[in-house]
N, C-alpha and C. Protein backbone atom coordinates (compact mmCIF):
# COMPACT_ATOMS: atom_id res chain seq x y z
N UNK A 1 126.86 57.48 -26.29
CA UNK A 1 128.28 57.79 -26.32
C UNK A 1 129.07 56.49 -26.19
N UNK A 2 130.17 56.24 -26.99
CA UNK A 2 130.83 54.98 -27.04
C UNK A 2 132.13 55.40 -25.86
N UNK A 3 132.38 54.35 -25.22
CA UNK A 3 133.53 54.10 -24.50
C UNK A 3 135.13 55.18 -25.37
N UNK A 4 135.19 55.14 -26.55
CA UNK A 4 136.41 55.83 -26.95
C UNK A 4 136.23 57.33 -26.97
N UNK A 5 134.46 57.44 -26.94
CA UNK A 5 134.41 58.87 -27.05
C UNK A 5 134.42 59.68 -25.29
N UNK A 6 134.28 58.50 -24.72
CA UNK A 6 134.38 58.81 -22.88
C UNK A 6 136.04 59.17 -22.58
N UNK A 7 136.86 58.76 -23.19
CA UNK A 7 137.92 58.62 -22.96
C UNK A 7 138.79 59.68 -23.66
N UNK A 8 138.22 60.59 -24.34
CA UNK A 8 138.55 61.78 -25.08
C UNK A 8 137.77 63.00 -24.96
N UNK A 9 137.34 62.51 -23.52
CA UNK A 9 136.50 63.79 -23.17
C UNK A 9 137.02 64.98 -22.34
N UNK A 10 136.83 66.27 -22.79
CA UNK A 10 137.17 67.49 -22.04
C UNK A 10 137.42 67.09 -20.61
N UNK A 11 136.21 67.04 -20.03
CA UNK A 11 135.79 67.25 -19.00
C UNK A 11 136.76 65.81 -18.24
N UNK A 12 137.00 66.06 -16.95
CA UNK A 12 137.86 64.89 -16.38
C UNK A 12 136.59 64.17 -15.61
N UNK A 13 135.31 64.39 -15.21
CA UNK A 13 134.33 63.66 -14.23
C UNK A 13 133.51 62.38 -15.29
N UNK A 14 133.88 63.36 -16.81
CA UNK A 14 132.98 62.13 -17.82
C UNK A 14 134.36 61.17 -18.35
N UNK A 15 135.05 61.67 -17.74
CA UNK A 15 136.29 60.49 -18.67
C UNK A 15 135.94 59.18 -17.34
N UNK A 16 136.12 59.83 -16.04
CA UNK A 16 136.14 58.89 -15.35
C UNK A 16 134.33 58.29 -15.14
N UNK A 17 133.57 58.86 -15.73
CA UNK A 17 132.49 57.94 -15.78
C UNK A 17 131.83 56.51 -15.67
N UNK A 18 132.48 56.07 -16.96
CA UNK A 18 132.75 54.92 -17.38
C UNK A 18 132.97 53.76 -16.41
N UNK A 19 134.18 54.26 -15.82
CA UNK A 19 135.01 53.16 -15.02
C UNK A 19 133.76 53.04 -13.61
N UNK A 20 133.55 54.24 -13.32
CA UNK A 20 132.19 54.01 -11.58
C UNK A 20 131.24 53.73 -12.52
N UNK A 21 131.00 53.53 -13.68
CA UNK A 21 129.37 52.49 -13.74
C UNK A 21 129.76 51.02 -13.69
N UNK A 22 131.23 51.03 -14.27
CA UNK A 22 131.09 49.64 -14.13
C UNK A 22 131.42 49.01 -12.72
N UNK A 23 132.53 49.97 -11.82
CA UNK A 23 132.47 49.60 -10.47
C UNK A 23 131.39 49.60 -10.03
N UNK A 24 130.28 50.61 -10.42
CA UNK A 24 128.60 50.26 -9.35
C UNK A 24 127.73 49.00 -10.24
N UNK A 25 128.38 48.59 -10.86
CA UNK A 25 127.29 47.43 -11.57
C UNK A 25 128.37 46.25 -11.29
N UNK A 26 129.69 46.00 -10.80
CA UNK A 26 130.26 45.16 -9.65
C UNK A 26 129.80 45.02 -8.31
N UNK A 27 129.27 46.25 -7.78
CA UNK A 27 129.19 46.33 -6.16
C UNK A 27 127.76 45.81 -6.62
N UNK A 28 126.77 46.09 -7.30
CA UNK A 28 125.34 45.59 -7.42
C UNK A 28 125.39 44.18 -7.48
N UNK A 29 126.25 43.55 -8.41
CA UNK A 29 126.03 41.75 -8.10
C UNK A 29 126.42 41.81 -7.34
N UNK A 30 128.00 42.08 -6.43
CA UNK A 30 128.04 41.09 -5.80
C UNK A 30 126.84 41.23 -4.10
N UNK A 31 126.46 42.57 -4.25
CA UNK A 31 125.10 43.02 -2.90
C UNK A 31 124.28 41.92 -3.55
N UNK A 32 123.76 41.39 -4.93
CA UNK A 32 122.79 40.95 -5.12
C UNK A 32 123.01 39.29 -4.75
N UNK A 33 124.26 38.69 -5.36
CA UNK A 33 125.13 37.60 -4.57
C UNK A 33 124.60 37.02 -3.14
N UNK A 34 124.93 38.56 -2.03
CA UNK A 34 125.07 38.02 -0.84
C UNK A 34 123.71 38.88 -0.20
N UNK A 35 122.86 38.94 -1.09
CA UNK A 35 121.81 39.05 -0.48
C UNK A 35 120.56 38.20 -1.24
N UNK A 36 121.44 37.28 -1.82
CA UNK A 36 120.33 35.97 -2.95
C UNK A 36 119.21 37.07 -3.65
N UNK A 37 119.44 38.02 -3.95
CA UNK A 37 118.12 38.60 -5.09
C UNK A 37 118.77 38.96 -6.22
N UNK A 38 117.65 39.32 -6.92
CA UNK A 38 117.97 39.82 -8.84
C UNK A 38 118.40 40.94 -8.98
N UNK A 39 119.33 40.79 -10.16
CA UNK A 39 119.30 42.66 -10.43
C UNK A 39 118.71 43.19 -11.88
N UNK A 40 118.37 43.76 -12.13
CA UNK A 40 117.43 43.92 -13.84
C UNK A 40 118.29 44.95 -14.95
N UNK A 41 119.02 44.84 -15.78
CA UNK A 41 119.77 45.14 -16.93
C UNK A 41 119.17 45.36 -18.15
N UNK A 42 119.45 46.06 -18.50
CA UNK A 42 118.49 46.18 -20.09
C UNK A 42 119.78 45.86 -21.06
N UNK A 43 119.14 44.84 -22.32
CA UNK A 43 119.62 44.02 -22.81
C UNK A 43 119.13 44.60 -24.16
N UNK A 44 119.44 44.79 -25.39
CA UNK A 44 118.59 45.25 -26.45
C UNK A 44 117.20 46.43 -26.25
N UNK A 45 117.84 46.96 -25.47
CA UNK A 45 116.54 48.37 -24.82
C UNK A 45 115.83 47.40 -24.13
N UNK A 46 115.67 46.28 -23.76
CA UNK A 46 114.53 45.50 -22.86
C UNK A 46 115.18 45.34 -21.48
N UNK A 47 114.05 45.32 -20.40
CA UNK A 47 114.68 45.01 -19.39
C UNK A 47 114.91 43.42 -18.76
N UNK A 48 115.86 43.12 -18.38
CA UNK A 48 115.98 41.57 -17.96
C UNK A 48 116.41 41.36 -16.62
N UNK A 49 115.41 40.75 -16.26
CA UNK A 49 115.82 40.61 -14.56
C UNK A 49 116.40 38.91 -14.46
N UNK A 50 118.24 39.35 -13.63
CA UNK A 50 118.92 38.01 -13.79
C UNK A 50 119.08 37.51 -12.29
N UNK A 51 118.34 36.59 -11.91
CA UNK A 51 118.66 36.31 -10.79
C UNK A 51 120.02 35.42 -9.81
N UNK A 52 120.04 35.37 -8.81
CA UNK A 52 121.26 35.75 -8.14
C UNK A 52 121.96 34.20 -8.70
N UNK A 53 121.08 32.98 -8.45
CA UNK A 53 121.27 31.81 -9.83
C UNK A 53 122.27 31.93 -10.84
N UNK A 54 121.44 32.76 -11.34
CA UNK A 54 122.25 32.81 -12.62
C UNK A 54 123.37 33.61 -12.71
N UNK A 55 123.63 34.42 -11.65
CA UNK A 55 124.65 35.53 -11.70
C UNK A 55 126.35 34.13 -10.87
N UNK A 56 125.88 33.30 -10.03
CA UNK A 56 126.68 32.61 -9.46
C UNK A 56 127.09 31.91 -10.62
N UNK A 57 126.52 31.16 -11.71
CA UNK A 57 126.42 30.50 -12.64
C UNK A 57 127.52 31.34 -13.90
N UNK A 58 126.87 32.17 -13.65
CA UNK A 58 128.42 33.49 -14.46
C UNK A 58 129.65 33.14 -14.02
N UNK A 59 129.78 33.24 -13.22
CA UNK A 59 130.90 33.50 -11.91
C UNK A 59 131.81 32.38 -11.80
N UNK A 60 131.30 31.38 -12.10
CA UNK A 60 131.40 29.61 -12.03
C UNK A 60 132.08 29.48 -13.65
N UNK A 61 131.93 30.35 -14.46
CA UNK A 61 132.19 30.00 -16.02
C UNK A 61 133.72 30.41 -16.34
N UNK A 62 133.93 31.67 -15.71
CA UNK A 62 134.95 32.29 -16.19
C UNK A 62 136.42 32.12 -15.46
């Protein structure tokens, strides 16, 4: 399901979906941040584990 089709949804718990995955995949770095470990994302259906390194290194760019 694409983001425009979340946002034109009946139901009011799947419209607001969207927005708490991306707030729980905020609260996951920054737990992963301040607890120096990885978190693992799937990237092209693969899974990729990015460690806390590289997540500061994000963070540092933008």
């Amino acid at each position: 399901m694409k983001p425009e089709d979340l946002s034109m949804a009946r139901n009011p718990d799947l419209r607001g979906s969207l927005a708490a995955m991306l707030r729980a995949a905020e609260l996951a770095r920054q737990t992963a941040l301040q607890t120096d470990t990885a978190i693992v994302v799937v990237r092209d259906g693969k899974p990729v584990r990015i460690t806390a390194e590289e997540l500061r290194r994000g963070q540092n760019q933008t």
